[in-house]
N, C-alpha and C. Protein backbone atom coordinates (compact mmCIF):
# COMPACT_ATOMS: atom_id res chain seq x y z
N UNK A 1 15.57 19.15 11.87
CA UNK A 1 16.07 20.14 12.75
C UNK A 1 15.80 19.68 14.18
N UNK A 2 17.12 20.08 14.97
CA UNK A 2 16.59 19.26 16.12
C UNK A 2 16.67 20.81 17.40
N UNK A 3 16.01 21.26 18.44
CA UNK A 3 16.60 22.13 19.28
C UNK A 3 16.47 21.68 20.57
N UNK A 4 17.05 22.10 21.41
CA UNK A 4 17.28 21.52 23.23
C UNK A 4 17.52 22.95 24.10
N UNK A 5 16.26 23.21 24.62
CA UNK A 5 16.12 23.46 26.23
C UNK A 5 16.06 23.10 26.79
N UNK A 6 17.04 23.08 27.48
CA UNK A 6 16.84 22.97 28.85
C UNK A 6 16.37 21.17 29.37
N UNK A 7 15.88 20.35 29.48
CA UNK A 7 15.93 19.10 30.07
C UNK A 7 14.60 18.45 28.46
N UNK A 8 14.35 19.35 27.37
CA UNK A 8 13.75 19.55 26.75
C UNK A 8 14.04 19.05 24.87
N UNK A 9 13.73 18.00 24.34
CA UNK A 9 14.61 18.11 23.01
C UNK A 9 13.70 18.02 22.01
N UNK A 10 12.77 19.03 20.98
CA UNK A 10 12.46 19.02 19.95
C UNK A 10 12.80 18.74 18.48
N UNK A 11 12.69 17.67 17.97
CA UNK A 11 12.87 17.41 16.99
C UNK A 11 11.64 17.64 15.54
N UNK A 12 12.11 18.42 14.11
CA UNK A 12 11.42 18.29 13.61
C UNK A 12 11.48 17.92 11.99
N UNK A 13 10.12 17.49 11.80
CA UNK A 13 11.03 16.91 9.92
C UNK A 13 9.60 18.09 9.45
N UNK A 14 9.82 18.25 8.15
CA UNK A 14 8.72 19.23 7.20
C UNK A 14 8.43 18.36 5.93
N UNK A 15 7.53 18.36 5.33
CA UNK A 15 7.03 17.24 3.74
C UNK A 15 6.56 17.94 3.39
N UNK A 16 6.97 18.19 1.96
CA UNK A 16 6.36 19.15 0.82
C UNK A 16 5.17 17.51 0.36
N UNK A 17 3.64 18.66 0.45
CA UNK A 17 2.39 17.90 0.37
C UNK A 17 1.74 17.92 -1.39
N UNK A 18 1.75 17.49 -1.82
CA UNK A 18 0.97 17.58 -3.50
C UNK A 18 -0.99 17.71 -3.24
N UNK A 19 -0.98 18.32 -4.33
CA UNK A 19 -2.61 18.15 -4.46
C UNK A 19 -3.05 19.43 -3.71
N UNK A 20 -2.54 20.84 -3.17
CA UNK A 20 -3.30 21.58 -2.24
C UNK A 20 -4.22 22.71 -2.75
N UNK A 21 -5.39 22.65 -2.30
CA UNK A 21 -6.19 23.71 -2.77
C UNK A 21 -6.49 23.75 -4.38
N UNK A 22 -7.21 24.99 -5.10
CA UNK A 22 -7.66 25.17 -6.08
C UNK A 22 -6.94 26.13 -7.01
N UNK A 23 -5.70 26.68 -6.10
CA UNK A 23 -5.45 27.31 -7.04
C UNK A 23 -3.96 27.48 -7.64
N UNK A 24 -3.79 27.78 -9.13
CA UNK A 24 -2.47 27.86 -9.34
C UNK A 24 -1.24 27.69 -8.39
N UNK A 25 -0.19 27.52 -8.15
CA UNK A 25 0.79 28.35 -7.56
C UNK A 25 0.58 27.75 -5.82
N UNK A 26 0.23 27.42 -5.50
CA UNK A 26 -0.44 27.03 -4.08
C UNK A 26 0.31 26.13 -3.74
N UNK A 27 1.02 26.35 -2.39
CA UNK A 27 1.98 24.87 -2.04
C UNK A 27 1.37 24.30 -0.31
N UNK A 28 1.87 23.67 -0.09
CA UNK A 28 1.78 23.00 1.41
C UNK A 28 2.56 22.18 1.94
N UNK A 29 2.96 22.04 2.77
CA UNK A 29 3.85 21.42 3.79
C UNK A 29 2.92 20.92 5.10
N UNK A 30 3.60 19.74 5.42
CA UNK A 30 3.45 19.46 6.84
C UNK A 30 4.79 19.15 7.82
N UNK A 31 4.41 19.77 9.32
CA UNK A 31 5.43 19.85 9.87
C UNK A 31 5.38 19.25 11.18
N UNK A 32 6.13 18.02 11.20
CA UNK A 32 6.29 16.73 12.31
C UNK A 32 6.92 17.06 13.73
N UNK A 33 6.47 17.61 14.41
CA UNK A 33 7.33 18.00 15.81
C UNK A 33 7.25 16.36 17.04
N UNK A 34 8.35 16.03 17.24
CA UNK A 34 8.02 15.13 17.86
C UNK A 34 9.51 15.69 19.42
N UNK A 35 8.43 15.53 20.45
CA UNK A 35 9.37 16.33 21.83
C UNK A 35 9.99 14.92 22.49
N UNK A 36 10.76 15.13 23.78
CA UNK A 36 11.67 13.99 24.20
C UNK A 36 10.62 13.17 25.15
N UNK A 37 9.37 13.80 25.37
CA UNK A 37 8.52 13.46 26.56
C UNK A 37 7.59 12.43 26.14
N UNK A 38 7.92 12.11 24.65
CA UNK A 38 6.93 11.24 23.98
C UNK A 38 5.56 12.23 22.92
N UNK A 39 5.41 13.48 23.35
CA UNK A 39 4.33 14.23 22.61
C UNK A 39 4.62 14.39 21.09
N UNK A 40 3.66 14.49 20.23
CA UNK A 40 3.86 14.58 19.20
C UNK A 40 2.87 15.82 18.66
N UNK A 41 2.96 16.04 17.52
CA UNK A 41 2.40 17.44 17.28
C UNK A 41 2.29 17.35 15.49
N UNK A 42 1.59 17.17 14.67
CA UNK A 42 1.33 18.00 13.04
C UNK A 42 1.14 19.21 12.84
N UNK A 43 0.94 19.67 11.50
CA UNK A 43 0.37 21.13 11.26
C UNK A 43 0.70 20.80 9.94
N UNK A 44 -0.47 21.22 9.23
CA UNK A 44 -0.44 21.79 7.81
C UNK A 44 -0.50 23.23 7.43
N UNK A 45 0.97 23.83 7.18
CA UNK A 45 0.78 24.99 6.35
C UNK A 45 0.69 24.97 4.83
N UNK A 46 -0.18 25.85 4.02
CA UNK A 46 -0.46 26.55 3.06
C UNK A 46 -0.28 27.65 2.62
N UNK A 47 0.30 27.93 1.24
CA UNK A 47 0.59 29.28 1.19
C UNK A 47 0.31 29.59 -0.25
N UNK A 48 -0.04 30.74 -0.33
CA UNK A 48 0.02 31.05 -2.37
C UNK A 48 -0.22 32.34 -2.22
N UNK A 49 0.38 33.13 -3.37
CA UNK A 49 0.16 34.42 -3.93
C UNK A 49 -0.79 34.76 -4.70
N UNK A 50 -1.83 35.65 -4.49
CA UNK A 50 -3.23 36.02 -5.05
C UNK A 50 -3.51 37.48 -5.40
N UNK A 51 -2.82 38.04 -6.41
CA UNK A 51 -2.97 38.85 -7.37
C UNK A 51 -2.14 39.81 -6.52
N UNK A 52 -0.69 39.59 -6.18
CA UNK A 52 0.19 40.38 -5.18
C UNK A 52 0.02 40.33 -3.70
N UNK A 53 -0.69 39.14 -3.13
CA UNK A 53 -1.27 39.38 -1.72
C UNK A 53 -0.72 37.75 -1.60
N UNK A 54 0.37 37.64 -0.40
CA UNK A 54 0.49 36.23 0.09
C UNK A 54 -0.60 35.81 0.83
N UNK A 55 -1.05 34.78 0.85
CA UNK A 55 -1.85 34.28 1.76
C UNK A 55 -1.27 32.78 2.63
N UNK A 56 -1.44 32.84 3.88
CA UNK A 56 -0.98 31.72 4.62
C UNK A 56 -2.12 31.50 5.69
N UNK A 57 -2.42 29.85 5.46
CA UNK A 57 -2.84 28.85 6.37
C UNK A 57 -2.55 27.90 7.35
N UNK A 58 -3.24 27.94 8.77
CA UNK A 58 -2.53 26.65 8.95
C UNK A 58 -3.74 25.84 9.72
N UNK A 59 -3.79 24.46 9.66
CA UNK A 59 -4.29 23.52 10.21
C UNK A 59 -3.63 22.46 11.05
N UNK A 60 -4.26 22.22 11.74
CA UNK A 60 -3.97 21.05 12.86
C UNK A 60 -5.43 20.62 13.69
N UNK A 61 -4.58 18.93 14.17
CA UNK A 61 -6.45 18.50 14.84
C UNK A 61 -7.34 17.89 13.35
N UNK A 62 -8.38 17.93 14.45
CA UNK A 62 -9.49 16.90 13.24
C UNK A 62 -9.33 15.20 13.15
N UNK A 63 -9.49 14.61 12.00
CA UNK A 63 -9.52 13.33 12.12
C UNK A 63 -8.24 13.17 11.20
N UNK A 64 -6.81 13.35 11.09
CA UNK A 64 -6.13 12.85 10.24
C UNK A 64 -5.31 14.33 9.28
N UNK A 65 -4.54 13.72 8.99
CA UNK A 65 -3.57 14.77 7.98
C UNK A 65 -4.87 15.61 6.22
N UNK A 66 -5.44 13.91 5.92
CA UNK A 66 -6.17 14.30 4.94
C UNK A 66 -7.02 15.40 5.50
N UNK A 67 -8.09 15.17 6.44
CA UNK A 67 -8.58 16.34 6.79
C UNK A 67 -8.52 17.56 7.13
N UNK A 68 -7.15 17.74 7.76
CA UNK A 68 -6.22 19.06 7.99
C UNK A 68 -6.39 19.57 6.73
N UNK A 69 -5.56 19.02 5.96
CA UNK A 69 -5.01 19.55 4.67
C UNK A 69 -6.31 19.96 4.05
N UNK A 70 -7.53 19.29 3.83
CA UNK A 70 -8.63 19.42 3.14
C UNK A 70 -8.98 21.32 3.65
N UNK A 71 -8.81 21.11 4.83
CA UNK A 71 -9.68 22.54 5.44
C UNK A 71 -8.76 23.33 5.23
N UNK A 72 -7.18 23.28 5.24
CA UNK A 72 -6.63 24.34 4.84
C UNK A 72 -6.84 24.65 3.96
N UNK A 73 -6.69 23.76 3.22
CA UNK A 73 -7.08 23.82 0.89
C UNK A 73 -8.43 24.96 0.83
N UNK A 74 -9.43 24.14 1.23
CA UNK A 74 -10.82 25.56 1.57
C UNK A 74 -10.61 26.57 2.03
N UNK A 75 -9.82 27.15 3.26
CA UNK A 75 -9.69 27.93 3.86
C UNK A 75 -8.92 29.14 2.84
N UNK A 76 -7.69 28.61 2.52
CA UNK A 76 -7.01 29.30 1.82
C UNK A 76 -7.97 29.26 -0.04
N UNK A 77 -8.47 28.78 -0.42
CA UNK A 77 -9.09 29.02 -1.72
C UNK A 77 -10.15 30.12 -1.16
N UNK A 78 -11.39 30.10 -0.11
CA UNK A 78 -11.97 30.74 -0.32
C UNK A 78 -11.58 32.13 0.53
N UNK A 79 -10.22 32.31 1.21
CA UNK A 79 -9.84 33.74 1.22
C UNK A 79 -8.84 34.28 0.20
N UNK A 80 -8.34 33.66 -0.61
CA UNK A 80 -8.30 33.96 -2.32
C UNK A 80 -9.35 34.87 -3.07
N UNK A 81 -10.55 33.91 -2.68
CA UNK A 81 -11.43 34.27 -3.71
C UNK A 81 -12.33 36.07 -3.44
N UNK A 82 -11.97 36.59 -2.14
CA UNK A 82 -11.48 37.67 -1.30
C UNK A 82 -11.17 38.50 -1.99
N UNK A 83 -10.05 38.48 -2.94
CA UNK A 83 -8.80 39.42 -3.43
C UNK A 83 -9.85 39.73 -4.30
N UNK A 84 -9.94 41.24 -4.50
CA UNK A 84 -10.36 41.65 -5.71
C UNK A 84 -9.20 42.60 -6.58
């Protein structure tokens, strides 16, 4: 997907990620923003359904994609584990 403001052009791609978190049903994506100015940008979202309750994560920063993803995976398992 690409969008343009103004003297401005965002481009972005999304990757369905394997391996996320602990629990059933649990997916993740990462999402590649790269602007016309040279900046670049990640984010790992997470998402899963926990006994009728969506839950969504997101990460960015740290040392690397693995690590993003790692803390979302935690983040989102242990506010899962929440749902009673």
């Amino acid at each position: 997907m690409s969008i343009t403001a103004g003297d401005v052009k965002l481009s972005t791609n999304v990757t369905l990620l394997e391996g996320f978190g602990a629990l059933p049903g649990a997916v993740a994506f990462r999402t590649d923003s790269h602007f016309s100015d040279g900046r670049k940008q990640s984010m790992i979202t997470g998402q899963v359904v926990q006994r009728g309750v969506l839950l969504s994560v997101v990460a960015s920063g740290g040392e690397g994609e693995q690590a993003a993803t790692a803390r979302a995976g935690a983040l989102l398992d242990s506010a899962a584990a929440l749902i009673k």
